[in-house]
C-alpha atoms as a PDB file:
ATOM      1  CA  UNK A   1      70.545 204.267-131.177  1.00  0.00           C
ATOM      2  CA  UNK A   2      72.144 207.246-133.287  1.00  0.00           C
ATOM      3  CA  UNK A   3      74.213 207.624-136.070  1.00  0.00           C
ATOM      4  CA  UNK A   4      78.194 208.287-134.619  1.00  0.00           C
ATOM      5  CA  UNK A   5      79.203 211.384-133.309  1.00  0.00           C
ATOM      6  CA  UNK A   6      81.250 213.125-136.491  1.00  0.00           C
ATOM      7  CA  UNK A   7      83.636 213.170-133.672  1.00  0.00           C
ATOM      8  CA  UNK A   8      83.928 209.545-132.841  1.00  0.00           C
ATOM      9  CA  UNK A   9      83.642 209.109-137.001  1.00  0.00           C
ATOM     10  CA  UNK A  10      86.962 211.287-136.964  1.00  0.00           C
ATOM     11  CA  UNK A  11      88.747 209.557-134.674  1.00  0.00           C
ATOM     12  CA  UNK A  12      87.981 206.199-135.987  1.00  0.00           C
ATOM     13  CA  UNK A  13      89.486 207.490-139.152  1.00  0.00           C
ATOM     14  CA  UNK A  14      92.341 209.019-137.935  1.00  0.00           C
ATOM     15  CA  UNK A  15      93.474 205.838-135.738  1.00  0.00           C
ATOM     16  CA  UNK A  16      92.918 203.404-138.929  1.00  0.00           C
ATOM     17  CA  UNK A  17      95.016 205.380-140.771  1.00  0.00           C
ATOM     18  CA  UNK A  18      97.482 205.522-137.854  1.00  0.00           C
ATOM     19  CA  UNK A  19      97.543 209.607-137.660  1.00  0.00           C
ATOM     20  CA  UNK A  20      97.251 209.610-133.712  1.00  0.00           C
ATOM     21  CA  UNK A  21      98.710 213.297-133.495  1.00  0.00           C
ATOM     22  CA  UNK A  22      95.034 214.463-135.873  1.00  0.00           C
ATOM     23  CA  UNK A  23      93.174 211.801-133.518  1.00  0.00           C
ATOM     24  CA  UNK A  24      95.075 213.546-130.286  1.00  0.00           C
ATOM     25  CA  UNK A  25      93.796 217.171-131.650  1.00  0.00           C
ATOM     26  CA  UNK A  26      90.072 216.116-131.641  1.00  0.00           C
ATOM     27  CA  UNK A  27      90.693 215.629-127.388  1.00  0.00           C
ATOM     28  CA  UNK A  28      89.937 218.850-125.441  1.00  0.00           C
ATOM     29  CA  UNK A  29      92.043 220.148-123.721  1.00  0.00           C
ATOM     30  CA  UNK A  30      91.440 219.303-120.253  1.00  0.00           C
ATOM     31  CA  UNK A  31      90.136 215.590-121.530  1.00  0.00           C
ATOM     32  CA  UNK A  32      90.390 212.985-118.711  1.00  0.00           C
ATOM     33  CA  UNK A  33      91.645 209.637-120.418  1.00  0.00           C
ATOM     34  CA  UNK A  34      91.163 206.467-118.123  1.00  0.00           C
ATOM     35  CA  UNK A  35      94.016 203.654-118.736  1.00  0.00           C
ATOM     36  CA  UNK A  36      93.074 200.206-118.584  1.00  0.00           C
ATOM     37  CA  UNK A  37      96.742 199.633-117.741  1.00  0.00           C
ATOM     38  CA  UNK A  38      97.410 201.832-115.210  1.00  0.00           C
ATOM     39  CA  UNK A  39      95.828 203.079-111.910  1.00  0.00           C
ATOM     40  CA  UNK A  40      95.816 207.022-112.550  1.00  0.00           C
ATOM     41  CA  UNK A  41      93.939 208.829-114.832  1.00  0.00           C
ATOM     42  CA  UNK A  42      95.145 211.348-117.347  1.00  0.00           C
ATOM     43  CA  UNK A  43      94.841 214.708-117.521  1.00  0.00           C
ATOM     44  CA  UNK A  44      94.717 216.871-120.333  1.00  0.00           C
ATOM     45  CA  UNK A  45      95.842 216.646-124.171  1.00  0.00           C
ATOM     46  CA  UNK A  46      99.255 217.033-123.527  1.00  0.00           C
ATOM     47  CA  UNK A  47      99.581 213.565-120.736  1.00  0.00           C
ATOM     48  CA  UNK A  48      97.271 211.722-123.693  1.00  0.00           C
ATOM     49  CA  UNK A  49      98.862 212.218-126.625  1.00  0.00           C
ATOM     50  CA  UNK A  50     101.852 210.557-126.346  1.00  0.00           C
ATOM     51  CA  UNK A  51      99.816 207.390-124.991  1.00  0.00           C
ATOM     52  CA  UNK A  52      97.850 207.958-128.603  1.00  0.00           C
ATOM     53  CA  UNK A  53     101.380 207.393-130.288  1.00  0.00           C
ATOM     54  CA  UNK A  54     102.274 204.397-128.487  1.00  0.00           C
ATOM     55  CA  UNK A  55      99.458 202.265-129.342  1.00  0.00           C
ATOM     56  CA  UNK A  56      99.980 202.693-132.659  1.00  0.00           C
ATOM     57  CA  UNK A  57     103.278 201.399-132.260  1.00  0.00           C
ATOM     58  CA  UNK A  58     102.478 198.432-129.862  1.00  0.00           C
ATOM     59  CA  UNK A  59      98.968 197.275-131.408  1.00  0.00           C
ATOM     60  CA  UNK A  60      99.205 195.179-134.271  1.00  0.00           C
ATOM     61  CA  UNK A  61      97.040 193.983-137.138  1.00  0.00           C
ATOM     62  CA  UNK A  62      94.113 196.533-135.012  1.00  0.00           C
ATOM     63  CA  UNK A  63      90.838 197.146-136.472  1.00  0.00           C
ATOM     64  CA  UNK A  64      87.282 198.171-135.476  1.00  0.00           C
ATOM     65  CA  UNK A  65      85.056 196.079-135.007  1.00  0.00           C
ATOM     66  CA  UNK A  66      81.773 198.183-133.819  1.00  0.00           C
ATOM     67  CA  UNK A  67      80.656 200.970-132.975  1.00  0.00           C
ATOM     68  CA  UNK A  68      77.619 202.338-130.934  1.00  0.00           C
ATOM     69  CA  UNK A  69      76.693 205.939-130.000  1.00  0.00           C
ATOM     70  CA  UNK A  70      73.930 207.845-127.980  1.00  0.00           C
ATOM     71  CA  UNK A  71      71.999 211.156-128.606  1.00  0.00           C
ATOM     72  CA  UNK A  72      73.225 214.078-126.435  1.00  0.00           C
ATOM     73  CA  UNK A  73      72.050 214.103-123.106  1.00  0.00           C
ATOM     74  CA  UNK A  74      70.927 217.151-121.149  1.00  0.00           C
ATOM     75  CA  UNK A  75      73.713 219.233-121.199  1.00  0.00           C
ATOM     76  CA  UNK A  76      74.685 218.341-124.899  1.00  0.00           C
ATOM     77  CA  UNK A  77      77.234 215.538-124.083  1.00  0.00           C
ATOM     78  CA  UNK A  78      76.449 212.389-125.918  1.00  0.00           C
ATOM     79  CA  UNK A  79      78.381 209.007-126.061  1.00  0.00           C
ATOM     80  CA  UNK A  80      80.434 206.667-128.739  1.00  0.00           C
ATOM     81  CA  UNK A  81      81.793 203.389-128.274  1.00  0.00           C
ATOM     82  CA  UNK A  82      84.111 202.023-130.894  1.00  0.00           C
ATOM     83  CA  UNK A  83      85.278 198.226-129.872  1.00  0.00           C
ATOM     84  CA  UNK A  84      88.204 197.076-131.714  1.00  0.00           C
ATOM     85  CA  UNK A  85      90.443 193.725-131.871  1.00  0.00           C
ATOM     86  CA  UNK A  86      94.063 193.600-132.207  1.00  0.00           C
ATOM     87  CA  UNK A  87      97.215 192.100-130.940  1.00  0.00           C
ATOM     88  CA  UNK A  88     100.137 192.822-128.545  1.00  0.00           C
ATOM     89  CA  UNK A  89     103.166 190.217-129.627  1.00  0.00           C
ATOM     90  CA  UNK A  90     101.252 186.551-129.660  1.00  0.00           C
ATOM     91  CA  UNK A  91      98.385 187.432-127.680  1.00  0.00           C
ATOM     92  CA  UNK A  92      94.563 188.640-129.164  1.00  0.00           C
ATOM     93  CA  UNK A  93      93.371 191.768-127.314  1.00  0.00           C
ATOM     94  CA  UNK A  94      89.724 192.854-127.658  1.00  0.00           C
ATOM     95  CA  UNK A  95      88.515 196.048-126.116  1.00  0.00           C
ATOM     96  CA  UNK A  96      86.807 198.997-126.582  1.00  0.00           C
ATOM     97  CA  UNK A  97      87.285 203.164-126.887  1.00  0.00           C
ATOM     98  CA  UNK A  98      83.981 204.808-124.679  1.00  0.00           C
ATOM     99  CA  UNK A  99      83.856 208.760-125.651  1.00  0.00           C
ATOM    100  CA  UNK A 100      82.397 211.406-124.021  1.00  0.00           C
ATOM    101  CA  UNK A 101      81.885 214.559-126.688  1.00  0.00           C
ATOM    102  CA  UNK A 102      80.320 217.877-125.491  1.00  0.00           C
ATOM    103  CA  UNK A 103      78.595 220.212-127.295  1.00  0.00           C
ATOM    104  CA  UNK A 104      81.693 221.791-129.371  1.00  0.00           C
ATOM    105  CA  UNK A 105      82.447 218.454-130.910  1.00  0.00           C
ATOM    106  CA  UNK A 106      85.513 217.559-128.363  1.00  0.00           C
ATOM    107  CA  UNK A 107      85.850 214.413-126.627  1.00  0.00           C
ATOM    108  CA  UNK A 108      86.052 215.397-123.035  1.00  0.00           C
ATOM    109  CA  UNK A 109      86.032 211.668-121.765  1.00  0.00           C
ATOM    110  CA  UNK A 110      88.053 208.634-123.153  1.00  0.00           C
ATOM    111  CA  UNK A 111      87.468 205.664-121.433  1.00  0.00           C
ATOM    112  CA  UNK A 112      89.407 202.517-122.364  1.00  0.00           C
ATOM    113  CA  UNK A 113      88.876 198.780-121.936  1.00  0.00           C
ATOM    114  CA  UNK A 114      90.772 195.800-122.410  1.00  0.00           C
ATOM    115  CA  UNK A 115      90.656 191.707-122.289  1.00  0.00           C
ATOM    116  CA  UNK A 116      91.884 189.407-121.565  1.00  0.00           C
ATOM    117  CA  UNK A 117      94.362 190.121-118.639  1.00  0.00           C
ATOM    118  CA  UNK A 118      97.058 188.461-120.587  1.00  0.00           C
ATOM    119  CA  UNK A 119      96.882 190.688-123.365  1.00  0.00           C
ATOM    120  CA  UNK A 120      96.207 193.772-120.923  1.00  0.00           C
ATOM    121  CA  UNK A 121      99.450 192.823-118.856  1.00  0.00           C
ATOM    122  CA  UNK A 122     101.649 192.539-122.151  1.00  0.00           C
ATOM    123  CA  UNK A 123      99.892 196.237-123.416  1.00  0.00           C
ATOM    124  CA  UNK A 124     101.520 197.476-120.011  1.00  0.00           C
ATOM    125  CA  UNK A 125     104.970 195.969-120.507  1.00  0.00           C
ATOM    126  CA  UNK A 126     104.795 197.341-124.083  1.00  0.00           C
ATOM    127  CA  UNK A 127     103.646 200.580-123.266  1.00  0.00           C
ATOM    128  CA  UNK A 128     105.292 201.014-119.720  1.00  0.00           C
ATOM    129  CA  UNK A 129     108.913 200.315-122.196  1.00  0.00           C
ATOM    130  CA  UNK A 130     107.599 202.847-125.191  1.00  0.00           C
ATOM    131  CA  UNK A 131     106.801 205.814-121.888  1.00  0.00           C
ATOM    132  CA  UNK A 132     109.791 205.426-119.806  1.00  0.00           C
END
């Protein structure tokens, strides 16, 4: 295992010190963000940003708990993983951030997971409310 991508590093920071519009500006453009929450992916900056700014609203008491990262593969894309534990109202989420980052330093994947479905359904009532 490597050290974390300066990347993932930035992000981390950014979310723990609840800036999600610097953490939105280290996505690429074109970045495909997959919801745990909903069936569609997201496409580009612009769609993920505002799902960014949510979170920080609905997660409470979040903090990271890990974080694991890979060396860049052949085409100079490597990996991060930060897992993290919060709550949504009365109910303990854990899950996890997965990041792709290419070569230029911008995450061009964001994966993320949630448990347990209890705390993943009340994420979606939050967030579906915070969207509409």
């Amino acid at each position: 295992m490597s050290d974390l991508h300066p990347t993932a590093q930035a992000f981390r920071e950014c979310v723990e010190r609840g800036d999600h519009a610097a953490a939105a500006q280290l996505l690429a453009e074109d970045v495909t963000f997959n919801s745990p929450i909903v069936h569609r992916t997201y496409l580009g900056r612009d769609s993920v940003a505002p799902v960014l700014a949510g979170v920080v609203a609905v997660f409470e008491d979040f903090r990271y708990t890990a974080q694991y990262a890979s060396a860049p593969d052949g085409d100079g894309v490597a990996g991060a993983v930060l897992a993290f534990s919060c709550r949504v109202g009365d109910r303990n989420l854990d899950g996890v951030d997965i990041f792709r980052i290419d070569a230029d330093g911008e995450v061009v994947e964001f994966t993320v997971m949630v448990r347990p479905y209890s705390a993943a359904t009340a994420l979606r009532e939050r967030m579906a409310a915070l969207l509409a």
